[in-house]
Every structure is written in structure tokens, then in C-alpha cells.
N, C-alpha and C. Protein backbone atom coordinates (compact mmCIF):
# COMPACT_ATOMS: atom_id res chain seq x y z
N UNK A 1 224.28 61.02 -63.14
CA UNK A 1 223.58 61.77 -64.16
C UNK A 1 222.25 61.07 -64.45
N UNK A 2 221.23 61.46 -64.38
CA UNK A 2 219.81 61.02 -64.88
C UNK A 2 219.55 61.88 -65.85
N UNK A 3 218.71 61.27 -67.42
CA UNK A 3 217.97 61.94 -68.09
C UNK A 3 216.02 62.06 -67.92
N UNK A 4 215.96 63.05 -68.14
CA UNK A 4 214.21 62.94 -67.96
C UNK A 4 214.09 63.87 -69.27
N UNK A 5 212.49 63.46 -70.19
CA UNK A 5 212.34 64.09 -71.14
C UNK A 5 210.93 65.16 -70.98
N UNK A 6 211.35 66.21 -71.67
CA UNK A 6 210.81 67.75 -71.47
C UNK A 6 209.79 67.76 -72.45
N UNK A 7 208.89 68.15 -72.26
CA UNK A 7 207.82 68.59 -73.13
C UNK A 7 207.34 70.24 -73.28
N UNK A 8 207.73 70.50 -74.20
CA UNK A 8 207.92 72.05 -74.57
C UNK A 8 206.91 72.58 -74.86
N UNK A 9 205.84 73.85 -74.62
CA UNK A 9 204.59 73.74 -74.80
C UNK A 9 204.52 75.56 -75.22
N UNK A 10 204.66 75.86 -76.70
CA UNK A 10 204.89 77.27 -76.53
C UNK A 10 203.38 78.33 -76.52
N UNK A 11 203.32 79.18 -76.15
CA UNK A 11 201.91 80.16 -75.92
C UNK A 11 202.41 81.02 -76.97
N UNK A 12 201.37 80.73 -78.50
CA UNK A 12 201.29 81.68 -79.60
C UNK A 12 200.95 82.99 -79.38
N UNK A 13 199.47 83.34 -78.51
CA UNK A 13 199.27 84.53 -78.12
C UNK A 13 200.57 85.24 -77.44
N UNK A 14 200.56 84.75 -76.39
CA UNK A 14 201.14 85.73 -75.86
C UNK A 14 202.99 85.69 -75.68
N UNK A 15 203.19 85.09 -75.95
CA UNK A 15 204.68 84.10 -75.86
C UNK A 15 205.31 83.46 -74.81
N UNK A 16 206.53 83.14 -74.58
CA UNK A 16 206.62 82.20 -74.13
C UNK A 16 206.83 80.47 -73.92
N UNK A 17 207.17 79.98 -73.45
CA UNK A 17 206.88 78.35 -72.96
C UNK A 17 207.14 77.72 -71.45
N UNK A 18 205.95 76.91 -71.73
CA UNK A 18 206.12 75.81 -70.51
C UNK A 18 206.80 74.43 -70.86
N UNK A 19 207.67 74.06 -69.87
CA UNK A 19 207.53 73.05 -70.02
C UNK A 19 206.87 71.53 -68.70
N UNK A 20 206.85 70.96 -69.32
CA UNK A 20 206.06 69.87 -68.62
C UNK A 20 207.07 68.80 -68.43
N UNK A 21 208.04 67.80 -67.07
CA UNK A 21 208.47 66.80 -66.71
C UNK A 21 207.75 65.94 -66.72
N UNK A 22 206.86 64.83 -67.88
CA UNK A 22 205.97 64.04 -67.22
C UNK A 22 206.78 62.72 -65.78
N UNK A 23 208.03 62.67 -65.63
CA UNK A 23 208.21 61.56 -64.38
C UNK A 23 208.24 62.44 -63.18
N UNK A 24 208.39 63.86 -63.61
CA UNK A 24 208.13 64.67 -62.22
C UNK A 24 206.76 65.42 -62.51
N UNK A 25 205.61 65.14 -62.21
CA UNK A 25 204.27 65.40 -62.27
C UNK A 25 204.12 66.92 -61.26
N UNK A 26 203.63 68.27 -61.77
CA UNK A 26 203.53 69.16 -61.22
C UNK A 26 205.09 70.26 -60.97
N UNK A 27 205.78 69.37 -61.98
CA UNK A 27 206.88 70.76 -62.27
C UNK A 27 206.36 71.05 -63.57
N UNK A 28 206.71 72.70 -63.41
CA UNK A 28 206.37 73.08 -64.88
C UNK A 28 206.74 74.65 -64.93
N UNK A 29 207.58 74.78 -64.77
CA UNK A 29 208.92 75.73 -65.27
C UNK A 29 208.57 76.26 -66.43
N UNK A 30 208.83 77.85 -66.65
CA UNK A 30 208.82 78.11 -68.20
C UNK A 30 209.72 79.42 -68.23
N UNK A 31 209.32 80.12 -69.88
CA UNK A 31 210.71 80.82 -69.87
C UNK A 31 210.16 81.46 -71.09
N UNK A 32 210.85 82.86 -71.13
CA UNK A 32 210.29 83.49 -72.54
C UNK A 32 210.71 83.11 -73.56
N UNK A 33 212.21 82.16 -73.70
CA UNK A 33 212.70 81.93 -74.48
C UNK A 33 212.58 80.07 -74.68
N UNK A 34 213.29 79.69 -75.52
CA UNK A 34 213.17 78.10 -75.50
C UNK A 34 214.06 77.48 -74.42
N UNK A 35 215.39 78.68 -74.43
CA UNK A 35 216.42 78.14 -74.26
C UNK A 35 216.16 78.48 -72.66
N UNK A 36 215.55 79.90 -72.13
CA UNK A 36 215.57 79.87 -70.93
C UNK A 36 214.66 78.51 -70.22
N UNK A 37 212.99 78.21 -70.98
CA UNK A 37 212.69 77.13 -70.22
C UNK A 37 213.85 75.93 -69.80
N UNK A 38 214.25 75.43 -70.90
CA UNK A 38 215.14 74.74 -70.75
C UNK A 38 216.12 74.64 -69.27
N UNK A 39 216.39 75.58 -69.21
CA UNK A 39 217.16 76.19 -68.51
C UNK A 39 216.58 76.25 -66.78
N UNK A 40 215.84 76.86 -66.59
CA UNK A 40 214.90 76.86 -65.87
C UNK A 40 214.33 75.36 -65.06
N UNK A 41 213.87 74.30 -66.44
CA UNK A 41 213.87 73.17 -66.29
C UNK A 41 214.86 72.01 -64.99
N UNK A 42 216.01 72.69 -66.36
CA UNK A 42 217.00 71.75 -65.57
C UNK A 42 217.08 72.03 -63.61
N UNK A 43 216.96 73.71 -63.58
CA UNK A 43 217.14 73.68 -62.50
C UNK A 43 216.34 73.46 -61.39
N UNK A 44 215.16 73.37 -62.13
CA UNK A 44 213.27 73.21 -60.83
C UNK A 44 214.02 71.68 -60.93
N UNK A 45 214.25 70.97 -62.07
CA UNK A 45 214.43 69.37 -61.39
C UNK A 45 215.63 69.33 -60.35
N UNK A 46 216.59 70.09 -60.26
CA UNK A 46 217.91 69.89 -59.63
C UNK A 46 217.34 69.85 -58.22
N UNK A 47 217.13 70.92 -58.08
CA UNK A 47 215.78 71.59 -56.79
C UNK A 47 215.06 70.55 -56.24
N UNK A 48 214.20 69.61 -57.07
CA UNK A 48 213.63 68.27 -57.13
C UNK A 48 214.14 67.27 -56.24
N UNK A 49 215.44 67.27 -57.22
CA UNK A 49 216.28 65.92 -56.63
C UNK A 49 217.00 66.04 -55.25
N UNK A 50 217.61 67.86 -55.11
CA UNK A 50 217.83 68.16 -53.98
C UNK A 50 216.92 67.66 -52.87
N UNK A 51 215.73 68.30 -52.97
CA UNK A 51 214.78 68.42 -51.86
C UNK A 51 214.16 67.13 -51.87
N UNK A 52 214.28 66.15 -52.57
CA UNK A 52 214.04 64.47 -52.61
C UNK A 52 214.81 63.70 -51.24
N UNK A 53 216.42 64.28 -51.71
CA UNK A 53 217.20 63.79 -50.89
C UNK A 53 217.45 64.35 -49.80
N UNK A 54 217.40 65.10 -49.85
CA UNK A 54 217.51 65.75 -48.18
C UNK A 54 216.31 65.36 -47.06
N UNK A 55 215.46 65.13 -47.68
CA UNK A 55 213.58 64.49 -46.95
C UNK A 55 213.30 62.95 -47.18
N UNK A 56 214.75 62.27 -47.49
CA UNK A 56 214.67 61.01 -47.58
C UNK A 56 213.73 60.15 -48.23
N UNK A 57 213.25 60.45 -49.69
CA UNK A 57 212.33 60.14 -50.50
C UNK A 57 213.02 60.05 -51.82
N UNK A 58 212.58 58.68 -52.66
CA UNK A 58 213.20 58.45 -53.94
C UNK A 58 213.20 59.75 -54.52
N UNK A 59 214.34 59.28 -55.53
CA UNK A 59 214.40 60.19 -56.65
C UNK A 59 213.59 59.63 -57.81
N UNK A 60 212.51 60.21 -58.76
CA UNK A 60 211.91 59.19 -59.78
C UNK A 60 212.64 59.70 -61.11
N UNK A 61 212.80 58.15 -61.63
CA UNK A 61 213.44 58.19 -62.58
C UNK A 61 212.57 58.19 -63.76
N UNK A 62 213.04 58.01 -64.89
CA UNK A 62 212.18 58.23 -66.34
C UNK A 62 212.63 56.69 -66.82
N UNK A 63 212.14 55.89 -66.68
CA UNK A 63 212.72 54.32 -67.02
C UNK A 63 211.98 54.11 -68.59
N UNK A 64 211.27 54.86 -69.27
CA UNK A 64 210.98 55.22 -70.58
C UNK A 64 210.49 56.28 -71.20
N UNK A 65 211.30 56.55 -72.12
CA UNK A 65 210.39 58.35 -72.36
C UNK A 65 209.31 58.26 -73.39
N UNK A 66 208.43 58.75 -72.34
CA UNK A 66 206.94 58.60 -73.09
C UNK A 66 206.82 59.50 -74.47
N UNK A 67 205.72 58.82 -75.33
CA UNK A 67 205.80 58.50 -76.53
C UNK A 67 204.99 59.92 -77.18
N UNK A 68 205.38 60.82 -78.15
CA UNK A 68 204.25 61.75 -78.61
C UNK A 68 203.41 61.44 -79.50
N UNK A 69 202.37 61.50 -80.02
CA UNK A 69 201.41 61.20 -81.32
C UNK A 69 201.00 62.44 -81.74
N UNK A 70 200.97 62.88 -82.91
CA UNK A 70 200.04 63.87 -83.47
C UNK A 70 198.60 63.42 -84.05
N UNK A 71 197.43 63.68 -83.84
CA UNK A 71 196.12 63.26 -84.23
C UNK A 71 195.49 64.23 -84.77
N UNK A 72 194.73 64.00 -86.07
CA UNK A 72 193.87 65.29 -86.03
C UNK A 72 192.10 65.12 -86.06
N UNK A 73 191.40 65.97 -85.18
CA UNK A 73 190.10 65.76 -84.94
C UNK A 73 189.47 66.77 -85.63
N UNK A 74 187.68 66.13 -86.31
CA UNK A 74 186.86 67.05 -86.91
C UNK A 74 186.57 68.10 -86.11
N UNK A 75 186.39 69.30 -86.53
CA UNK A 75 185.92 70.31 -85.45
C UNK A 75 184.18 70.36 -85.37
């Protein structure tokens, strides 16, 4: 079992979300719902780890889950 942490990114206009794997760079799965990204997620990484191992290339792990900040800038 490996954990990796998700970054949920929802589109107000139009709806929706992405999410973002930052230890897997260039997955980014989304879903109309929260629960489908999620969902979705889990399985583009499964896919990941599959096609890692079958092409004989690490699997990357998340050895810390990166940190969020909220900031706010003058406009």
C-alpha cells in the first residue's frame, strides 16, 4: 500500500475538479464531482504504478507530503 497526497483544484465557472499528484508530476485526473476525481485519481495512479512496473522503472514514492500555505497579495 503507498499513500500519495492529492491536491484538489475545483473550477467555479464552470464546475468540476482537477486534481494534481505532486510525486507523480503530469497526472491530473479530474471529475465533475469531488468524489469522482478522487476516484479517478486513485485509478490514473494505479495505471502509474502498473505501467512503472511492467517497463521496469521505480515506482515514486511521496517520502513527505508537501506543505500548503494560504497568502494573500495586493491586487
Amino acid at each position: 500500500m503507498r499513500r500519495y497526497t492529492l491536491l484538489l483544484i475545483s473550477d467555479a465557472e464552470e464546475g468540476g475538479h482537477t486534481v494534481r499528484v505532486p510525486a507523480l508530476p503530469g497526472l491530473t485526473p479530474e471529475g465533475d464531482t469531488l468524489e469522482e476525481a478522487i476516484a479517478n485519481a486513485r485509478d490514473a495512479i494505479t495505471l502509474r504504478m502498473k505501467s512503472a512496473e511492467k517497463h521496469g522503472e521505480p515506482i515514486p514514492e511521496e517520502e513527505l507530503p508537501p506543505r500548503t500555505v494560504t497568502i494573500d497579495v495586493a491586487a
